[in-house]
Structures are given as structure tokens and as C-alpha cells.
Protein backbone atom coordinates (compact mmCIF):
# COMPACT_ATOMS: atom_id res chain seq x y z
CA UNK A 1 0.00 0.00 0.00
CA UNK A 2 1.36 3.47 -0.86
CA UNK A 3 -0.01 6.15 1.39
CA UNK A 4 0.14 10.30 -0.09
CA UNK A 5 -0.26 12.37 2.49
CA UNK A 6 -1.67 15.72 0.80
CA UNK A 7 -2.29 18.98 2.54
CA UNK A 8 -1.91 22.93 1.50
CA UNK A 9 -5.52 23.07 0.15
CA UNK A 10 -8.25 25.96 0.99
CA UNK A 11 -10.08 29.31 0.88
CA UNK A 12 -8.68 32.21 -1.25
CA UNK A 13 -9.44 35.31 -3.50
CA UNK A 14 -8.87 35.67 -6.76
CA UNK A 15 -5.37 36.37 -7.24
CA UNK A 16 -4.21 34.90 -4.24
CA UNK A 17 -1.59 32.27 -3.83
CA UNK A 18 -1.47 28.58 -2.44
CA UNK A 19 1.15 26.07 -2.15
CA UNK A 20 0.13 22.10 -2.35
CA UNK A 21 2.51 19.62 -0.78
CA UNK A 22 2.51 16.06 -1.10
CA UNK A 23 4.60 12.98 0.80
CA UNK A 24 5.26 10.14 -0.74
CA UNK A 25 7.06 6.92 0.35
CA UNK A 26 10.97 7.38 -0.17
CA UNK A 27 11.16 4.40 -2.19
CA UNK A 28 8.53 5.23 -4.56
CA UNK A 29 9.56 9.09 -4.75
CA UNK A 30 12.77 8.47 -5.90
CA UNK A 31 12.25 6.73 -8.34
CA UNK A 32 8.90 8.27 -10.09
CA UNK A 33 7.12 10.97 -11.83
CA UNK A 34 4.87 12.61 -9.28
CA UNK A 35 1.79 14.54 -10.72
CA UNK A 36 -0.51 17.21 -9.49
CA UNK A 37 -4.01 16.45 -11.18
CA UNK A 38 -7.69 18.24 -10.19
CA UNK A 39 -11.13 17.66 -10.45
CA UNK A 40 -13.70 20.29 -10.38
CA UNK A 41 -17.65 19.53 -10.06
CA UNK A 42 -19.05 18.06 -12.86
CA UNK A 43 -15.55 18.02 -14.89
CA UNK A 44 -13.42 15.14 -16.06
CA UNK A 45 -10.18 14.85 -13.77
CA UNK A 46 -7.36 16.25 -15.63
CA UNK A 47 -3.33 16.69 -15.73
CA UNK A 48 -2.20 19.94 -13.69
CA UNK A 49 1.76 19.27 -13.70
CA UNK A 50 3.98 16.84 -13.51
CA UNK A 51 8.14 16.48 -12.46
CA UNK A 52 10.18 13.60 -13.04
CA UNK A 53 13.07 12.24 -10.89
CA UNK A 54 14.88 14.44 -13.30
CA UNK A 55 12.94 17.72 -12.53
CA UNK A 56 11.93 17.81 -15.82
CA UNK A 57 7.78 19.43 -16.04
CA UNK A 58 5.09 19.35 -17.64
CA UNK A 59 1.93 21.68 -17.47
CA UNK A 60 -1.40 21.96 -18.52
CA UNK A 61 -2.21 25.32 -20.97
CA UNK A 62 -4.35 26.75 -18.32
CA UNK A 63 -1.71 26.81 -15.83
CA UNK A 64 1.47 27.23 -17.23
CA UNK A 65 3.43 30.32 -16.28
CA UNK A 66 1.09 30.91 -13.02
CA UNK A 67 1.67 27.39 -10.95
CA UNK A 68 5.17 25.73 -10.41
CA UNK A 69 5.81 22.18 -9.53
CA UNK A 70 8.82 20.78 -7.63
CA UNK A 71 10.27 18.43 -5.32
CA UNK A 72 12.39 18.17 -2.39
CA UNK A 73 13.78 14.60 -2.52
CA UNK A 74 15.59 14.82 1.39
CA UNK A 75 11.53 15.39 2.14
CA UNK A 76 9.86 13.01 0.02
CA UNK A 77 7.81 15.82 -0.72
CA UNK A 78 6.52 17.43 -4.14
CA UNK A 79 4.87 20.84 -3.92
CA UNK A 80 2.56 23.03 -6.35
CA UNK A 81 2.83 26.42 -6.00
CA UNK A 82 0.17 28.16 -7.50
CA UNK A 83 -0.52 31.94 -8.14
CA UNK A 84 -2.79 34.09 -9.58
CA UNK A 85 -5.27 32.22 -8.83
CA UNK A 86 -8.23 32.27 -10.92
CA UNK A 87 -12.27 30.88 -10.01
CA UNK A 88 -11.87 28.20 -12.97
CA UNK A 89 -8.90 26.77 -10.47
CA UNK A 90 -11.43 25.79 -8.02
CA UNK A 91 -11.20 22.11 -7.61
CA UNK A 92 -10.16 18.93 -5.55
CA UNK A 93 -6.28 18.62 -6.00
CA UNK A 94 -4.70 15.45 -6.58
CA UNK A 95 -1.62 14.27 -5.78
CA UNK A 96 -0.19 11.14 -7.99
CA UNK A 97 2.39 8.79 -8.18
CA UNK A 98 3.28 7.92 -11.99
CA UNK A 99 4.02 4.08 -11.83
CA UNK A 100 2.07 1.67 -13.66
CA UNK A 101 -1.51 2.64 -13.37
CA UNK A 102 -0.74 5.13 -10.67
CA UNK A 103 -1.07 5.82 -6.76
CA UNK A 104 -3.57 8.04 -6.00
CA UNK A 105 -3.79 10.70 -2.63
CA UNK A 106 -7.23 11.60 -1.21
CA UNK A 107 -7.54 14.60 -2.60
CA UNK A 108 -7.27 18.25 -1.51
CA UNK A 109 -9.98 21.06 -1.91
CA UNK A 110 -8.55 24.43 -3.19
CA UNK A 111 -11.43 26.83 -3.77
CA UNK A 112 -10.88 30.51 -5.15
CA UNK A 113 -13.65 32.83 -4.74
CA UNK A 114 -14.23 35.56 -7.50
């Protein structure tokens, strides 16, 4: 079993700024891809970002150039930093591992009011 521990989600204006983190077993982290992904009501889930063991990204259209993906391998951890928010960003953040058909986290909410 291969637990991501997600947390950074919440409340914010237009504009505003959050930063997503997720944890990931050492084992599993060095070794793969690690993707952002969201989910708004009503919408298919989709890609947000992604980072290989490399650092090498990858971002949706609708968020390149305003949210920033990374990792901190002595951590485990890979963050999204996200600004300029916009209302369309509203939506449950995933965090995912990138090996075989994928590890999933539970999900964060990140809403941004207009």
C-alpha cells in the first residue's frame, strides 16, 4: 500500500496564492514521476503538472506560467505552487504517483472565490 499524504488546500481570493505539498514513500519518490491532477464539479479529472526524478515538467495550458511544480527529494515531498489564482482553479487537488496505473492521494480542496 502506498499512502500520499496531501495537505496545502483551501479558501482564497482571486489572485491569491497557495502552495500544495505532497509525501510520498521514499522508495517510490525516488524513483517516479509525481503529478498534481484536479477535479472540479461536474468536470473530467485532468493533468495539472507533472516532475520527473529528473525535474523535468510538464503543465497543462491553463496553468502554465502561473503554478510551479517541484520536489524536495531529502523530504519526500513534491509541492505546487500556485498563483494568480483564478475561479476556474477551483477544484479537488490530486496528488499522484506515476508508476504503472498510478497511486492516487485523497484529494485536496482548493477553492478561489471571485
Amino acid at each position: 500500500q502506498v499512502q500520499l499524504v496531501e495537505s496545502g488546500g483551501g479558501l482564497v481570493q482571486a489572485g491569491g496564492s497557495l502552495r500544495l505539498s505532497c509525501a510520498a514513500p521514499g522508495s517510490i519518490f525516488s524513483i517516479y514521476a509525481m503529478g498534481w491532477y484536479r477535479q472540479a464539479p461536474g468536470k473530467q479529472r485532468e493533468l495539472v503538472a507533472l516532475i520527473t526524478p529528473g525535474r523535468t515538467t510538464t503543465y497543462a495550458d491553463s496553468v502554465r506560467g502561473r503554478f510551479t511544480i517541484s520536489r524536495d527529494n531529502a523530504k519526500n515531498t513534491v509541492y505546487l505552487q500556485m498563483n494568480s489564482l483564478k475561479p476556474e482553479d477551483t477544484a479537488v487537488y490530486y496528488c499522484k504517483v506515476v508508476a504503472g496505473t498510478g497511486y492516487w492521494g485523497q484529494g485536496t480542496q482548493v477553492t478561489v472565490s471571485s
